[in-house]
C-alpha atoms as a PDB file:
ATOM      1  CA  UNK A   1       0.000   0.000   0.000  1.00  0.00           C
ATOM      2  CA  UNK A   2       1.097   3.427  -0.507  1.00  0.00           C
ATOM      3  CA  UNK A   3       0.753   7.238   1.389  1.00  0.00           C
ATOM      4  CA  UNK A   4      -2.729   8.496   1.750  1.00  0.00           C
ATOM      5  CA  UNK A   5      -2.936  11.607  -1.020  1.00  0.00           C
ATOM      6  CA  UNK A   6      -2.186  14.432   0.708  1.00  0.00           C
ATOM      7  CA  UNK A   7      -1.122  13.500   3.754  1.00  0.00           C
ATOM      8  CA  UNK A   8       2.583  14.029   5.264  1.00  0.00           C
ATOM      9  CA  UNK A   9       4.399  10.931   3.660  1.00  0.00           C
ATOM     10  CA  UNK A  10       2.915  11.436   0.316  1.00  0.00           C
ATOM     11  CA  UNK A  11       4.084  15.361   0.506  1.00  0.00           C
ATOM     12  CA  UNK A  12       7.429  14.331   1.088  1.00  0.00           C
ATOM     13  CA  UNK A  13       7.464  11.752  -2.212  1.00  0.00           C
ATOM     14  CA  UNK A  14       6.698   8.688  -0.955  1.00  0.00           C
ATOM     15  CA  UNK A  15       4.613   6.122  -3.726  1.00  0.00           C
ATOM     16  CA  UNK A  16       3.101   3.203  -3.587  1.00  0.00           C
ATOM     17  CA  UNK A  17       5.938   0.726  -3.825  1.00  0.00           C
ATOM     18  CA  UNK A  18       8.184   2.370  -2.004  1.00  0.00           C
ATOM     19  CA  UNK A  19       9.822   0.941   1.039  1.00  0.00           C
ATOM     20  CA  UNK A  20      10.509   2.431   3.996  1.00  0.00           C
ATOM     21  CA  UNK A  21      13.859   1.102   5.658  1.00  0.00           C
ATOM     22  CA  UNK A  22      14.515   3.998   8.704  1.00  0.00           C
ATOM     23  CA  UNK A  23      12.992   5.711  11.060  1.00  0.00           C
ATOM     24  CA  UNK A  24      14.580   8.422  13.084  1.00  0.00           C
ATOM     25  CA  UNK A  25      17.947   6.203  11.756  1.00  0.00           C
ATOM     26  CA  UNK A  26      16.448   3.437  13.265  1.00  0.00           C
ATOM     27  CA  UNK A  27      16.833   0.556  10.476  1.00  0.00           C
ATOM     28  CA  UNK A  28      13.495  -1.358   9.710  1.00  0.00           C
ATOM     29  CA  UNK A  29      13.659  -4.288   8.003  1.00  0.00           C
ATOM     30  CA  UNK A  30       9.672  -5.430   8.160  1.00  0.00           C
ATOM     31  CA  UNK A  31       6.537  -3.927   8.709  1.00  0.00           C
ATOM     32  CA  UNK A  32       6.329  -4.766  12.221  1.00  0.00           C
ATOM     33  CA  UNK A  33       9.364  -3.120  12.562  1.00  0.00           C
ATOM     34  CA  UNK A  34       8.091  -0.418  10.943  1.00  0.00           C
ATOM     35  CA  UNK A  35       4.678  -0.582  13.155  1.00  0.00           C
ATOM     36  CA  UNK A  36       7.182  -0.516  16.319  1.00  0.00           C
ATOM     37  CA  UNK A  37       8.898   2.415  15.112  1.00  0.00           C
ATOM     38  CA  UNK A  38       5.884   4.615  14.535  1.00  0.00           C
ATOM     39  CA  UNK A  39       4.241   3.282  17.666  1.00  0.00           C
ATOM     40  CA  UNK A  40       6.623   5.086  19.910  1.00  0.00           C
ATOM     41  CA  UNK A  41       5.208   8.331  18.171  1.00  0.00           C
ATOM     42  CA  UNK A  42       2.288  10.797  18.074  1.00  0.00           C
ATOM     43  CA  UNK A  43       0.618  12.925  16.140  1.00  0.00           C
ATOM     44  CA  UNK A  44       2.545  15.974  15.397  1.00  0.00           C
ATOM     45  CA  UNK A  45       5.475  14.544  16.949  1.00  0.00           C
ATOM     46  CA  UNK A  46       8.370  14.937  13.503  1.00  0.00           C
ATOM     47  CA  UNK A  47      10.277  11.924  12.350  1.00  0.00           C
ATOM     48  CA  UNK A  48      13.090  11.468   9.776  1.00  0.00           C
ATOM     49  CA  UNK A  49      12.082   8.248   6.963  1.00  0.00           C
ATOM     50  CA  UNK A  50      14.526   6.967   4.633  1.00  0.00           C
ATOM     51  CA  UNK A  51      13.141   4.698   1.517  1.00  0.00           C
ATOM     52  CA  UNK A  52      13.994   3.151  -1.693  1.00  0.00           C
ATOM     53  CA  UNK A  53      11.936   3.881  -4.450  1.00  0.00           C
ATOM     54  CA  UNK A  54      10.939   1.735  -6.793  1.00  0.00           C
ATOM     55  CA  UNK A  55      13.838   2.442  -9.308  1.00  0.00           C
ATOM     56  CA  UNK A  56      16.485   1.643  -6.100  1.00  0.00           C
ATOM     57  CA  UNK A  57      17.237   5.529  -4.977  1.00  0.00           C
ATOM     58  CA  UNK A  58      17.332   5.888  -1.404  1.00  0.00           C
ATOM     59  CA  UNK A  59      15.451   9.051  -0.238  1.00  0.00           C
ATOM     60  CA  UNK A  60      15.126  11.200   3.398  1.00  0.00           C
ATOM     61  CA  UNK A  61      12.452  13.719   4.468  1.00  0.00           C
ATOM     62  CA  UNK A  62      11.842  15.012   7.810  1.00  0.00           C
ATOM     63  CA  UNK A  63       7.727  14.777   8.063  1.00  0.00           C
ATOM     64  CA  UNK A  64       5.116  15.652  10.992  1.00  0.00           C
ATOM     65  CA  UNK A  65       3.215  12.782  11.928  1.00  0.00           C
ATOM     66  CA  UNK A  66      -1.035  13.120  11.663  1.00  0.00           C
ATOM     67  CA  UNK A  67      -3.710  10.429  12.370  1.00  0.00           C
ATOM     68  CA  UNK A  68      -4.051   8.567  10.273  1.00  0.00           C
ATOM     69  CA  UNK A  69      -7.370   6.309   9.133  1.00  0.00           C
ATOM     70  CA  UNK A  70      -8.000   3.558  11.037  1.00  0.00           C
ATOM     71  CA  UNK A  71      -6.682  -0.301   9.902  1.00  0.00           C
END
């Protein structure tokens, strides 16, 4: 699944596809991992996310978490 449209990740360049592999240069290597990571913050709170994109380029932004919709 990708970013919601509009929302911070998908601002920052983020696609569907993409794979997120830090937070806050904290590696993540799965999606709980990834679920961990962003447990530990809240809304408004500002993280650092490194990806690869689809075409292999690794890519930072700095975003401000929001709620998001519900699983």
């Amino acid at each position: 699944a990708g970013p919601v449209p509009g929302d911070p990740a998908a601002k920052a360049g983020l696609t569907e596809g993409d794979v997120i592999i830090a937070v806050n240069s904290t590696p993540v290597a799965t999606p709980a991992a990834l679920g961990n990571a962003l447990a530990r913050t809240n809304a408004g709170q500002t993280v650092t996310l490194k990806w690869v994109d689809t075409s292999g380029t690794i890519h930072t932004s700095t975003i401000t978490l929001v709620n998001g919709p519900l699983a």
